[in-house]
Protein backbone atom coordinates (compact mmCIF):
# COMPACT_ATOMS: atom_id res chain seq x y z
CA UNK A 1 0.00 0.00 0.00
CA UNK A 2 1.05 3.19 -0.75
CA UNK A 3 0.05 7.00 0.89
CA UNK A 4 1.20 10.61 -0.82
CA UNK A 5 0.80 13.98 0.60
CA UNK A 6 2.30 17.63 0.16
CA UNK A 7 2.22 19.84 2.27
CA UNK A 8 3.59 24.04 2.71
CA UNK A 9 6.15 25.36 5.19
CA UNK A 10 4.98 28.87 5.41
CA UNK A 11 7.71 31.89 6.44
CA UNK A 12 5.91 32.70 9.28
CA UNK A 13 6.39 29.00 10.89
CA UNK A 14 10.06 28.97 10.83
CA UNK A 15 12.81 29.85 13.60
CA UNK A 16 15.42 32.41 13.31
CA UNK A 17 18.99 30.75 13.76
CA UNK A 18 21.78 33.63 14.71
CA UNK A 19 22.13 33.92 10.87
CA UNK A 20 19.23 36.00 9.10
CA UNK A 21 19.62 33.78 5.93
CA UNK A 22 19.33 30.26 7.52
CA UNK A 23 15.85 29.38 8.97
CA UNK A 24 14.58 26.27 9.99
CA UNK A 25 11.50 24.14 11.44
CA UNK A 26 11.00 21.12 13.53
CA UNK A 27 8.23 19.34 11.21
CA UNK A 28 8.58 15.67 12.96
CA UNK A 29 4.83 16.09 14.47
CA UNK A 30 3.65 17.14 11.45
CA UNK A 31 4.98 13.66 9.75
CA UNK A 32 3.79 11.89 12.75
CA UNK A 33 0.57 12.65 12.25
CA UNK A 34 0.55 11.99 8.54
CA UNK A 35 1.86 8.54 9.27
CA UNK A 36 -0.89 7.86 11.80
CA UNK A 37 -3.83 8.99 9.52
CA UNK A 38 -2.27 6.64 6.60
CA UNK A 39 -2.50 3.74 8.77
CA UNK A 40 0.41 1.96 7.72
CA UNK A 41 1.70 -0.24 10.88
CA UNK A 42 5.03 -1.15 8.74
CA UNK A 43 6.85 0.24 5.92
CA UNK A 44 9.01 3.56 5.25
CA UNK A 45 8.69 7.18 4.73
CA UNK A 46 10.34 9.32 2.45
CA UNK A 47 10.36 12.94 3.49
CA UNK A 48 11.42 15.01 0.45
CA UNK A 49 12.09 18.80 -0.15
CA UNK A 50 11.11 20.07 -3.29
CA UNK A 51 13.37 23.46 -3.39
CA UNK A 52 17.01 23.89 -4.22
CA UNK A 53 17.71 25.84 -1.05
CA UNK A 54 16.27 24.27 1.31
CA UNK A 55 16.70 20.70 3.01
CA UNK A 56 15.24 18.25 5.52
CA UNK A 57 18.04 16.36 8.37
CA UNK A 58 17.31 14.37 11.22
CA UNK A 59 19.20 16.02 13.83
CA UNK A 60 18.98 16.79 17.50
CA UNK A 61 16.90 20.07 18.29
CA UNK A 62 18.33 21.54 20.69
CA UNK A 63 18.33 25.49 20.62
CA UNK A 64 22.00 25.62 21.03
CA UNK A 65 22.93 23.13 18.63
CA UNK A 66 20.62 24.57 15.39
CA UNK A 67 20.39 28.41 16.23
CA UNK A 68 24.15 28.53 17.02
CA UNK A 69 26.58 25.93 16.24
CA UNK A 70 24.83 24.87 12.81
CA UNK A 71 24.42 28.86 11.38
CA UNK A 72 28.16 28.91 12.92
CA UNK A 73 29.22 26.11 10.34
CA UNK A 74 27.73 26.94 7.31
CA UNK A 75 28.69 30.64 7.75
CA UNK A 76 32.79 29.64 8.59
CA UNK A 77 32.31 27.38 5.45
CA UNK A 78 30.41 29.45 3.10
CA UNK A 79 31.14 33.13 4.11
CA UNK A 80 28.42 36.06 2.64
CA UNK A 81 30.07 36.70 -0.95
CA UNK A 82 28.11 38.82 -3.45
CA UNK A 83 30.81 36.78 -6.06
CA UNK A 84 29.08 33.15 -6.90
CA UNK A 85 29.54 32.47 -10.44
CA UNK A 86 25.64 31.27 -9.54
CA UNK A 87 24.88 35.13 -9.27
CA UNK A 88 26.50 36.33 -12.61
CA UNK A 89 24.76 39.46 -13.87
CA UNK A 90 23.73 38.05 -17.27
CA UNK A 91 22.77 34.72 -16.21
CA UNK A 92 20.10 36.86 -13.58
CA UNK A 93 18.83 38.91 -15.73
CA UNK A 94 18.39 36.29 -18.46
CA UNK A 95 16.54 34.03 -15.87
CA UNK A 96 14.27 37.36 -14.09
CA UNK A 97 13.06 37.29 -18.49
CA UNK A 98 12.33 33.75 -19.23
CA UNK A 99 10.61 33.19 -15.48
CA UNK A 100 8.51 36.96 -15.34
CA UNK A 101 9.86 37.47 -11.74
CA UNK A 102 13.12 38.84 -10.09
CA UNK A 103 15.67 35.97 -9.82
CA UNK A 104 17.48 36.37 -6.79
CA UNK A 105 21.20 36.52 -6.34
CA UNK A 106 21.40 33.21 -3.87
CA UNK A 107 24.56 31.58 -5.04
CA UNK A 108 25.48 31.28 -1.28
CA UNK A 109 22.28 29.57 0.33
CA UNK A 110 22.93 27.06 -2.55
CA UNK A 111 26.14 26.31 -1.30
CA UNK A 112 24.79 26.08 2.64
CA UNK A 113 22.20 23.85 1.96
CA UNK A 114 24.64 21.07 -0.13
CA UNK A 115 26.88 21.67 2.83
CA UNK A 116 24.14 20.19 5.04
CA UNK A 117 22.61 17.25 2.61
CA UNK A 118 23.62 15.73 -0.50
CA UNK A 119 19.96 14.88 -1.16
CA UNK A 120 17.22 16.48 -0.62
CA UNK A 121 15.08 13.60 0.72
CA UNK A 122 15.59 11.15 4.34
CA UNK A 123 14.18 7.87 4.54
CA UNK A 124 12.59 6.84 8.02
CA UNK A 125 11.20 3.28 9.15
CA UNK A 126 7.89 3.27 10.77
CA UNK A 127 7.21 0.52 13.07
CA UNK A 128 3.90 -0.46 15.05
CA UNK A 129 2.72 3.04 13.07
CA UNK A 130 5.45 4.63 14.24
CA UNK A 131 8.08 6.73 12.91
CA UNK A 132 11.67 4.91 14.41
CA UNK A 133 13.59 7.14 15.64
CA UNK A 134 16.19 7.77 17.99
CA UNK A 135 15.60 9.17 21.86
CA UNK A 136 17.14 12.86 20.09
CA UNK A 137 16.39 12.26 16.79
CA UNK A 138 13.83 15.26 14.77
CA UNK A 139 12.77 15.60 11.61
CA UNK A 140 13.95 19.20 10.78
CA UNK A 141 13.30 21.39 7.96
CA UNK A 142 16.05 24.07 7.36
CA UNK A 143 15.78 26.61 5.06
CA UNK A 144 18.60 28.22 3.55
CA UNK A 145 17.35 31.11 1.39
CA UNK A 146 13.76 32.21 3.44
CA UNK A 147 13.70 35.60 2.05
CA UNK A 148 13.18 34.42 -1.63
CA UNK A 149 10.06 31.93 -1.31
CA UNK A 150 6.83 32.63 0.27
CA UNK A 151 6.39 29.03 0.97
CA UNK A 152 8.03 25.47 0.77
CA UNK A 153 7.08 22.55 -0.46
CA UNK A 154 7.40 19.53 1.70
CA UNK A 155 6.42 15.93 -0.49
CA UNK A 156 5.91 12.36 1.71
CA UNK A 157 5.42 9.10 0.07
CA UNK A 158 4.88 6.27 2.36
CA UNK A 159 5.16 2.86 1.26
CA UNK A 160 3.90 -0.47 3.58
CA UNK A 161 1.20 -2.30 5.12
């Protein structure tokens, strides 16, 4: 059996980290109640993002740890530049034609988010209709360019019986 949903991550919902460019959101309820309503006792989730600058991680939330130490990271690894080949002046303009909207300069947040995940989809087990997960273990949404998007798009698939 099989279950699908979308759902939107709205500005408004997300947490400032120490960084005004890096955002994020604990969504693990969220899934948890989407795996309850499927009614799948056994099988796997797939939690995917469907933006460029934005990813989902299963890390620890702790205030500290995200707000701090993460926007820390990405910022010592990826300073502010206003030079990303990304953000070349003819390639922006050409793009704010063809799309009928501004394209922002966001070579950066690019680079952040690949910093934090390869892919932009986890896998998680569920088990008795429950997501598995460690003691620590969230389900966090981080977004890595929230002044450009008025919302996020947030895909599940869940696959089991």
């Amino acid at each position: 059996m099989s279950r699908f949903a979308i759902f939107e991550i709205h500005p408004s919902e997300m947490r400032n980290t120490k960084h005004p460019n890096l955002k994020f959101l604990d969504i693990t309820r969220k899934i948890r109640n989407i795996v309850h309503n499927a009614q799948i006792a056994e099988g796997i989730i797939a939690i995917a993002v469907l933006h460029t600058t934005a990813t989902i991680a299963m890390i620890e939330r702790e205030a500290g740890l995200i707000v701090n130490d993460l926007a820390d990271l990405v910022t010592r690894l990826v300073h502010d530049q206003k030079n990303c080949s990304h953000d070349r002046p003819h390639r922006l303009e050409r793009l704010t034609k063809k799309l009928n909207r501004r394209e922002p300069e966001n070579g950066v947040s690019h680079l952040r988010v690949m910093l934090l995940n390869i892919a932009s989809s986890i896998m998680v087990i569920i088990h008795e209709q429950k997501l598995l997960l460690g003691t620590w273990q969230r389900i966090i949404f981080i977004d890595g360019d929230p002044q450009n998007e008025a919302t996020r798009t947030v895909a599940i698939q869940i696959i089991g019986e």
